[in-house]
PDB file of N, CA and C in Angstrom:
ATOM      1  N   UNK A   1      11.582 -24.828 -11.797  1.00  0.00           N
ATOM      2  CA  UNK A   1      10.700 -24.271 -12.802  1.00  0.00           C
ATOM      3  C   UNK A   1      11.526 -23.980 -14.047  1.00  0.00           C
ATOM      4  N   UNK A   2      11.160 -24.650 -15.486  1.00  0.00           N
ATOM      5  CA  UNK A   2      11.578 -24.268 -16.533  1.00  0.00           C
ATOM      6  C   UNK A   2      11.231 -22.603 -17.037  1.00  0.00           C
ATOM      7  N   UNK A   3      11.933 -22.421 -18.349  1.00  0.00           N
ATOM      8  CA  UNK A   3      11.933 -20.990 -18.201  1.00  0.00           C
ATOM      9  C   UNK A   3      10.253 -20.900 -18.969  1.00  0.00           C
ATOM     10  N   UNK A   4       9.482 -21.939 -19.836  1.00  0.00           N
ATOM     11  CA  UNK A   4       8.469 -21.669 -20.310  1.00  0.00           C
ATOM     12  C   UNK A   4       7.368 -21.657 -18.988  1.00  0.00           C
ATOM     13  N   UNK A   5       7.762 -22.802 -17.921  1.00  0.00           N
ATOM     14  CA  UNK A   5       6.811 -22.256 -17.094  1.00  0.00           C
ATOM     15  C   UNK A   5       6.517 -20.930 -15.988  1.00  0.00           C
ATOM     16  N   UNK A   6       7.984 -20.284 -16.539  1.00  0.00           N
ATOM     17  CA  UNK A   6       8.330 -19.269 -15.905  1.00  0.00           C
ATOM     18  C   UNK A   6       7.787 -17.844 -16.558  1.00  0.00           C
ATOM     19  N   UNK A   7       7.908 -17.970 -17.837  1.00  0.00           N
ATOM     20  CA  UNK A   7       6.910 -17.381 -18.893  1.00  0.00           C
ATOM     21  C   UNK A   7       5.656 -17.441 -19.029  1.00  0.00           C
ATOM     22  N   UNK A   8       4.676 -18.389 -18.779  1.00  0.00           N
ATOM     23  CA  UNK A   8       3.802 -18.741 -18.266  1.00  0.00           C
ATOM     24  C   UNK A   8       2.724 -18.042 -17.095  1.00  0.00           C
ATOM     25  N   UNK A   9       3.982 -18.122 -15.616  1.00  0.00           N
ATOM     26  CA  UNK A   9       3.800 -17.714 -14.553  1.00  0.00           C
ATOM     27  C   UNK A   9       3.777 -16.366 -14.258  1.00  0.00           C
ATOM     28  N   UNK A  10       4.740 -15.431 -15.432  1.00  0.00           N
ATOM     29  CA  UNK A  10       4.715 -14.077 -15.217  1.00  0.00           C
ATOM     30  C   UNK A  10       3.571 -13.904 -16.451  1.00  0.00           C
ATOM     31  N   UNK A  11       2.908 -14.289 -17.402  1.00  0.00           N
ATOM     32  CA  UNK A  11       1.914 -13.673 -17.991  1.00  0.00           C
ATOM     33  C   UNK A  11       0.876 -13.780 -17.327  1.00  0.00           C
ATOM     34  N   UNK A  12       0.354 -14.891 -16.904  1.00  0.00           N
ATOM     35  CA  UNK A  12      -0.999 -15.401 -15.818  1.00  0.00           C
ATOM     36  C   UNK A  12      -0.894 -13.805 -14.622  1.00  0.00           C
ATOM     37  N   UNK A  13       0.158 -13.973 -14.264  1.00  0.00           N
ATOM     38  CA  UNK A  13       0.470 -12.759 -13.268  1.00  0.00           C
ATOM     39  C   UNK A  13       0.343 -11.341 -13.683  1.00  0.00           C
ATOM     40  N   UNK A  14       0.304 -10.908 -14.681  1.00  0.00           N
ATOM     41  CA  UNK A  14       0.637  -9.675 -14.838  1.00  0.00           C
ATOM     42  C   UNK A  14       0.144  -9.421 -16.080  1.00  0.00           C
ATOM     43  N   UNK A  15      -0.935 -10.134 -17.017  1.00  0.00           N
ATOM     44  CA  UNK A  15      -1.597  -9.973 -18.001  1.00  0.00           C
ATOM     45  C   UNK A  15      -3.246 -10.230 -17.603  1.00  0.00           C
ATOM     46  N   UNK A  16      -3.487 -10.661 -16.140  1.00  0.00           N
ATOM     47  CA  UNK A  16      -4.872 -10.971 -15.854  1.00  0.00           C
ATOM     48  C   UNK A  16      -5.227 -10.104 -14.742  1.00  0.00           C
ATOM     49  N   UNK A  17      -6.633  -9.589 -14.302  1.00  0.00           N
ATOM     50  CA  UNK A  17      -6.742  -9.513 -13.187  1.00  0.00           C
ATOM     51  C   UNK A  17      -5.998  -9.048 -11.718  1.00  0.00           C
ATOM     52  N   UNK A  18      -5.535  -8.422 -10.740  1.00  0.00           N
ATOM     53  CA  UNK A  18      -4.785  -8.997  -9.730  1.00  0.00           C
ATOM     54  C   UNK A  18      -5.846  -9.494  -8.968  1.00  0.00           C
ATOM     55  N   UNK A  19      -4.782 -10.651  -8.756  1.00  0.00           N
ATOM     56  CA  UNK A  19      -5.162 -11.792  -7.601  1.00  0.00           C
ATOM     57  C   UNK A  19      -4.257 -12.065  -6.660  1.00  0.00           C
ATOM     58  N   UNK A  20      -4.360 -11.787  -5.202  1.00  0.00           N
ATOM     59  CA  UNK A  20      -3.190 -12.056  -4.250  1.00  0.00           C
ATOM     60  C   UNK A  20      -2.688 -13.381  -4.394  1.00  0.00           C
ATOM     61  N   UNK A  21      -3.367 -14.349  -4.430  1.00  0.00           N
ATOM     62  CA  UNK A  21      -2.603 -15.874  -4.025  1.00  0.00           C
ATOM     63  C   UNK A  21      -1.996 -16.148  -5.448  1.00  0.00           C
ATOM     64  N   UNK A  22      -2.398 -15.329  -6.833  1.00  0.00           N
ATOM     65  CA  UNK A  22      -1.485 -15.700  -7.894  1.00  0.00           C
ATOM     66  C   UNK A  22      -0.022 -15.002  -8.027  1.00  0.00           C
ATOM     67  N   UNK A  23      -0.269 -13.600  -6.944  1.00  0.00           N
ATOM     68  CA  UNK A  23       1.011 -12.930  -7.013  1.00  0.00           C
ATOM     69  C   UNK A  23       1.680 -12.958  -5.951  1.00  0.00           C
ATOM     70  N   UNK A  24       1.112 -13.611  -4.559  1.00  0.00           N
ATOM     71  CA  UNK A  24       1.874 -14.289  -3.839  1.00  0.00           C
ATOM     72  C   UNK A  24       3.133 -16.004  -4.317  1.00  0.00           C
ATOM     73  N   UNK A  25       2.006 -16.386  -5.249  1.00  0.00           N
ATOM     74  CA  UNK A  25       3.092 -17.078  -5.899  1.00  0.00           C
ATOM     75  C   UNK A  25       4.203 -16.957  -6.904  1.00  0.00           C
ATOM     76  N   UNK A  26       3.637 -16.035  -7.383  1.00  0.00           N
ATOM     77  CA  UNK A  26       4.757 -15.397  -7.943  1.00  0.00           C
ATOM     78  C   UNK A  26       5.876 -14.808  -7.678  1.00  0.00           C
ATOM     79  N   UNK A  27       5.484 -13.987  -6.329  1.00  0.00           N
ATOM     80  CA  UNK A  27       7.054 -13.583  -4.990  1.00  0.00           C
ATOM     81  C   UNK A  27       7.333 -14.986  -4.806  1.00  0.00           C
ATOM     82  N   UNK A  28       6.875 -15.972  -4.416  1.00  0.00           N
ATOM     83  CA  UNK A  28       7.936 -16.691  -4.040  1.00  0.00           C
ATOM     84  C   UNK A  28       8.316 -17.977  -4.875  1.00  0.00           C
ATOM     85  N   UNK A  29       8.375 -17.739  -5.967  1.00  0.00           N
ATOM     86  CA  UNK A  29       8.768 -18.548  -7.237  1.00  0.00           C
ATOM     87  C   UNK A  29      10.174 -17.659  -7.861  1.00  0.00           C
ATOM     88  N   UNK A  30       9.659 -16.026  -7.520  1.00  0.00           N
ATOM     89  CA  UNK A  30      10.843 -15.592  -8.044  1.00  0.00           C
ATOM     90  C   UNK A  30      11.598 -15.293  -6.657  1.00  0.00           C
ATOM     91  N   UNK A  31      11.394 -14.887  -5.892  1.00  0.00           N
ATOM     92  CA  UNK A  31      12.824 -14.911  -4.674  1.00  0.00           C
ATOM     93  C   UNK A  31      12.901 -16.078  -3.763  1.00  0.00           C
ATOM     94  N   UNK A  32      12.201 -17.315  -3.711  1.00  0.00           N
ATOM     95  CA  UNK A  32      12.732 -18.580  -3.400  1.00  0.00           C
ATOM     96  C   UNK A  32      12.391 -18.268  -1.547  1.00  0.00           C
ATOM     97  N   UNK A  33      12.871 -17.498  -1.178  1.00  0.00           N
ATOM     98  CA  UNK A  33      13.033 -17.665   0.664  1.00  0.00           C
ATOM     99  C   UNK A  33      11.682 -16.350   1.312  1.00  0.00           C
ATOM    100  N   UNK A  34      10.706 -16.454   0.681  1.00  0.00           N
ATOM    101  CA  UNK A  34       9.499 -15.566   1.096  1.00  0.00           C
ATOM    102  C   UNK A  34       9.044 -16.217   2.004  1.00  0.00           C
ATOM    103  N   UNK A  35       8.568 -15.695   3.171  1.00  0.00           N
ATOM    104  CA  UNK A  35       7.834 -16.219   4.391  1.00  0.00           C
ATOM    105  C   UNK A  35       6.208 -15.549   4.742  1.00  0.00           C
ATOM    106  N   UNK A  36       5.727 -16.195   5.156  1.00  0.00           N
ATOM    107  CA  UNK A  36       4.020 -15.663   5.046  1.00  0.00           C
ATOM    108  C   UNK A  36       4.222 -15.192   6.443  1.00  0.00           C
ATOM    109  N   UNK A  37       4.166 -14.015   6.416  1.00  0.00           N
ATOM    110  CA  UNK A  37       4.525 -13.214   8.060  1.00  0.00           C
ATOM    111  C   UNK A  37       3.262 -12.328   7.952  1.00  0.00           C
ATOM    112  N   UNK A  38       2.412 -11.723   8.820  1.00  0.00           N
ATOM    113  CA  UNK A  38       1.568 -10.578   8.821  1.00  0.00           C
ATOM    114  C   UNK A  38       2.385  -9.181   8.883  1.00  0.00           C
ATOM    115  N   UNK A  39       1.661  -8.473   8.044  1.00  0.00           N
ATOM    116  CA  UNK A  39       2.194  -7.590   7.845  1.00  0.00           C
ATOM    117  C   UNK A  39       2.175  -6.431   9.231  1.00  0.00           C
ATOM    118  N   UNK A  40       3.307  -5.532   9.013  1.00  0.00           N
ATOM    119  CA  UNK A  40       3.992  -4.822  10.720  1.00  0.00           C
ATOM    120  C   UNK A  40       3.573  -3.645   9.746  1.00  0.00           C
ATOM    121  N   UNK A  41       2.572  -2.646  10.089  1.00  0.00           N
ATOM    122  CA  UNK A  41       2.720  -1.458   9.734  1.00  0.00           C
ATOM    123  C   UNK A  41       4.296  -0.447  10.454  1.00  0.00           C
ATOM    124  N   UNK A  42       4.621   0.474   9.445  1.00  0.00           N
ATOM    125  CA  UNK A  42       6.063   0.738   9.990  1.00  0.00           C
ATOM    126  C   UNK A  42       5.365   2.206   9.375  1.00  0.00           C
ATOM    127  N   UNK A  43       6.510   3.440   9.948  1.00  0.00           N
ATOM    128  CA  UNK A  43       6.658   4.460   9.705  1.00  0.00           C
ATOM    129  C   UNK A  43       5.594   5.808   9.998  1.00  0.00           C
ATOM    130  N   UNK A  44       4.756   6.339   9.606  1.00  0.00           N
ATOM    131  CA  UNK A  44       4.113   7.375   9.846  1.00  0.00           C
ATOM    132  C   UNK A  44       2.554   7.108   9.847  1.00  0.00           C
ATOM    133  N   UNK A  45       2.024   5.664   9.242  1.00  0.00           N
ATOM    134  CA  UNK A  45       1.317   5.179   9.155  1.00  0.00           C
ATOM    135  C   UNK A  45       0.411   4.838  10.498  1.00  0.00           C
ATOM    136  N   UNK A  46      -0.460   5.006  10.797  1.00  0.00           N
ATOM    137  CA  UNK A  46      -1.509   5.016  12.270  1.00  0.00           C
ATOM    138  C   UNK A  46      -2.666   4.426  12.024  1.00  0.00           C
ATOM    139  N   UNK A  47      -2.315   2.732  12.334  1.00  0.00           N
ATOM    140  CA  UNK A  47      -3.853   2.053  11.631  1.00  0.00           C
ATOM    141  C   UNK A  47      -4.595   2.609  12.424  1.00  0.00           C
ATOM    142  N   UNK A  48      -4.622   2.890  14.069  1.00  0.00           N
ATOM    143  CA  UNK A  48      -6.129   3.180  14.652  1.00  0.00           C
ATOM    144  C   UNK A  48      -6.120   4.230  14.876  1.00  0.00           C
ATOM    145  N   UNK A  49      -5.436   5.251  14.299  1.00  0.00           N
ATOM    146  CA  UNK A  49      -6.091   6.540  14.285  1.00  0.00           C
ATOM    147  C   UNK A  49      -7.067   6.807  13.929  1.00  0.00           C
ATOM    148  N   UNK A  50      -7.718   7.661  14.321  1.00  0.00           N
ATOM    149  CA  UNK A  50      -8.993   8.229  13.954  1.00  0.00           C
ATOM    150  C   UNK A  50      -8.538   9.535  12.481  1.00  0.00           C
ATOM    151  N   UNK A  51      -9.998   9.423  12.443  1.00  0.00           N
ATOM    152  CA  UNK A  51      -9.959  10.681  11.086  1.00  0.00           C
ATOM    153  C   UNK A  51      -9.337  12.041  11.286  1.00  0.00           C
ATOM    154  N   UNK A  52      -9.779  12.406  12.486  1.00  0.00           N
ATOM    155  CA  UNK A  52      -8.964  13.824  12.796  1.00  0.00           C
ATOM    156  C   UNK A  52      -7.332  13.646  12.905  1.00  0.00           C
ATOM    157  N   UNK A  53      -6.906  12.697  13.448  1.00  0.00           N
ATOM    158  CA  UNK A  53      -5.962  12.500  13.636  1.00  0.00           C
ATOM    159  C   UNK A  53      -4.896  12.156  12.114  1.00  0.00           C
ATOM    160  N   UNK A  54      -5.461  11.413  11.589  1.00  0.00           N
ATOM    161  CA  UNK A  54      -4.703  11.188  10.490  1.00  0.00           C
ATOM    162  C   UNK A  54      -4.836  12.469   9.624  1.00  0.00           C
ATOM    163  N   UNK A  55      -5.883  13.410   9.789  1.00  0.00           N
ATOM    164  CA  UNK A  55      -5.899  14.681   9.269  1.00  0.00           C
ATOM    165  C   UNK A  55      -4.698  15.518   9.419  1.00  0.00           C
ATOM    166  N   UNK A  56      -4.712  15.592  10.736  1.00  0.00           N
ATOM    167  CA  UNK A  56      -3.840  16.497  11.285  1.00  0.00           C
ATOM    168  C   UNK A  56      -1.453  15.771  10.853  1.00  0.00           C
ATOM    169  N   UNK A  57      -2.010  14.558  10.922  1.00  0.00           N
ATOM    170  CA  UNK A  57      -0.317  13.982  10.240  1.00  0.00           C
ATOM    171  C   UNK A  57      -0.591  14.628   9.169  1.00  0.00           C
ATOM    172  N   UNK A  58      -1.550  14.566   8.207  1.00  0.00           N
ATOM    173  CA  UNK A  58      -1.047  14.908   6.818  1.00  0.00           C
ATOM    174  C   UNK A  58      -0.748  16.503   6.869  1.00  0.00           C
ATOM    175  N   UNK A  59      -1.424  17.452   7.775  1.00  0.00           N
ATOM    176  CA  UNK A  59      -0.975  19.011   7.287  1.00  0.00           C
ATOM    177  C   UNK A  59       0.407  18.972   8.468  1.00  0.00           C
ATOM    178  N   UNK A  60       1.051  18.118   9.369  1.00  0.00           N
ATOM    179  CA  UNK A  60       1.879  18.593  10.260  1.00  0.00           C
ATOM    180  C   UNK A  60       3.146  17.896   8.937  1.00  0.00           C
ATOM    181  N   UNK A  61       2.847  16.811   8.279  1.00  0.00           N
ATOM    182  CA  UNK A  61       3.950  16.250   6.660  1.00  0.00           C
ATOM    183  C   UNK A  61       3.745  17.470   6.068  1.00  0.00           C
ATOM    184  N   UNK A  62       2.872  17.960   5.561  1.00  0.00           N
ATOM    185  CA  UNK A  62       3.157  18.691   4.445  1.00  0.00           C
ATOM    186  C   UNK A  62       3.789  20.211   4.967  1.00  0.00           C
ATOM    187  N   UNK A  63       3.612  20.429   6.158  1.00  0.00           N
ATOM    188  CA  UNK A  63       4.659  21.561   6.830  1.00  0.00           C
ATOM    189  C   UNK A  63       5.669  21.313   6.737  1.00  0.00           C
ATOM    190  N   UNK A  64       6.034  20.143   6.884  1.00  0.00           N
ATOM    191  CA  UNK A  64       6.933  19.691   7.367  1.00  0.00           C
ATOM    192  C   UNK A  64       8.382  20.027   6.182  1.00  0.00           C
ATOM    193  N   UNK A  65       7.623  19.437   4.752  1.00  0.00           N
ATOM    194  CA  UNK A  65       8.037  19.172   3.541  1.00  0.00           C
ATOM    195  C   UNK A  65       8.050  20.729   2.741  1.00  0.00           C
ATOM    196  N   UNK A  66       7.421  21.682   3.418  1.00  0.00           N
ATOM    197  CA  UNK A  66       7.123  22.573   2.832  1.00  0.00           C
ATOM    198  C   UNK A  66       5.799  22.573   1.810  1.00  0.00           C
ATOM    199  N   UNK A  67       5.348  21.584   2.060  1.00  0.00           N
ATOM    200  CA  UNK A  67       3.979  21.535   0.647  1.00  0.00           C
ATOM    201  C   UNK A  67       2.969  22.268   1.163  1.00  0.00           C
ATOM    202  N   UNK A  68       1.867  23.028   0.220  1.00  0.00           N
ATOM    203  CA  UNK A  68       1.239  23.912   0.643  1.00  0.00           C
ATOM    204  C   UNK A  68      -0.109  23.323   1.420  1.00  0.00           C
ATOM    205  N   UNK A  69      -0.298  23.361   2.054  1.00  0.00           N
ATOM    206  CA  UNK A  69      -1.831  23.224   2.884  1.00  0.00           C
ATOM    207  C   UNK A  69      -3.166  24.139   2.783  1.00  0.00           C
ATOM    208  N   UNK A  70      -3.617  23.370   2.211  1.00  0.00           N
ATOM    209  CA  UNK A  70      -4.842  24.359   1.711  1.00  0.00           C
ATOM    210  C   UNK A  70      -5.869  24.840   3.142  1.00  0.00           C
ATOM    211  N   UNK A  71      -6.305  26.079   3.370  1.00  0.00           N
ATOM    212  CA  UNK A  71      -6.903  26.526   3.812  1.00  0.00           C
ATOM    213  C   UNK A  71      -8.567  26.525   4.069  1.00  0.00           C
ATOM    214  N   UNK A  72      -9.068  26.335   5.156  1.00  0.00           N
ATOM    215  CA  UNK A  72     -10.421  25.818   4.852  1.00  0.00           C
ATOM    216  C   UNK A  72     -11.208  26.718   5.357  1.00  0.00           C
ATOM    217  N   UNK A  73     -12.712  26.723   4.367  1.00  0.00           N
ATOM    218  CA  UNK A  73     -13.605  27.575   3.538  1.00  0.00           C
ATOM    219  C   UNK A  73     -14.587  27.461   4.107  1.00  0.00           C
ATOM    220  N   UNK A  74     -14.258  27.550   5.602  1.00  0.00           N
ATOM    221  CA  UNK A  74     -15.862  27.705   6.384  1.00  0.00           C
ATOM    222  C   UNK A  74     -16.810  26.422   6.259  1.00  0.00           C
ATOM    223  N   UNK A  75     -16.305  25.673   5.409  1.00  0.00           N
ATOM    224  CA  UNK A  75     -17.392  24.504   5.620  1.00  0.00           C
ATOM    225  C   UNK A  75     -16.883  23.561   6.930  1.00  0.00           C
ATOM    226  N   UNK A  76     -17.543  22.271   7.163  1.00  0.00           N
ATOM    227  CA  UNK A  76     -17.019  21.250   8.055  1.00  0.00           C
ATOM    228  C   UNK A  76     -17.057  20.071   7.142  1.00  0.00           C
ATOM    229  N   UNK A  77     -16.343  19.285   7.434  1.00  0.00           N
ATOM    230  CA  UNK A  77     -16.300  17.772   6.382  1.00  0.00           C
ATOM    231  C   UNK A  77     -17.535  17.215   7.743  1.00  0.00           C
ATOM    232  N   UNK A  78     -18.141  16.284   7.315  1.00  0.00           N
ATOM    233  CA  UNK A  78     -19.060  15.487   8.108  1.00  0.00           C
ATOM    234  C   UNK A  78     -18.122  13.914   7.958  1.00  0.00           C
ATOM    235  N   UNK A  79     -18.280  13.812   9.048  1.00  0.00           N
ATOM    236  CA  UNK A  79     -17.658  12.027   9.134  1.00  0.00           C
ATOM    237  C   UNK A  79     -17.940  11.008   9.021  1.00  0.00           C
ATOM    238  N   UNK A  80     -18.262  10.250   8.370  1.00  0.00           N
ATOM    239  CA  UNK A  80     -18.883   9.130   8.834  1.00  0.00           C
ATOM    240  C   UNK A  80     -18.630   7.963   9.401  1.00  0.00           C
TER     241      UNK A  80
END
């Protein structure tokens, strides 16, 4: 790739819209050795948790971190 089509490739990219398959090409135009792998959730993240559950990570993080946890006001959240 010349550098005008390289100029080109990052305005289309990053002056329009996002579009995955235009900024998938764009990772691998600029780092050359990208592989189409599915993505591995990693870290604290719980795709099939449920709502309570992911509730409860966020006030056991923010203990954790010291951030304040707000206190709740007699209502109930409804779920859907």
């Amino acid at each position: 790739m010349d550098k005008s089509q390289a100029g080109q490739l990052i305005r289309e990219t990053f002056e329009s819209p996002f579009d995955k398959d235009r900024f998938k090409a764009f990772v691998k135009n600029l780092l050359n050795t990208v592989e189409d792998a599915p993505f591995i959730y990693r870290g604290k993240f719980i795709p099939d948790a449920n709502v309570k559950e992911a509730i409860q990570l966020w006030i056991d993080t923010a203990r954790e971190f010291g951030d304040p946890v707000p206190e709740p006001k007699g209502r109930r959240l409804m779920y859907a």
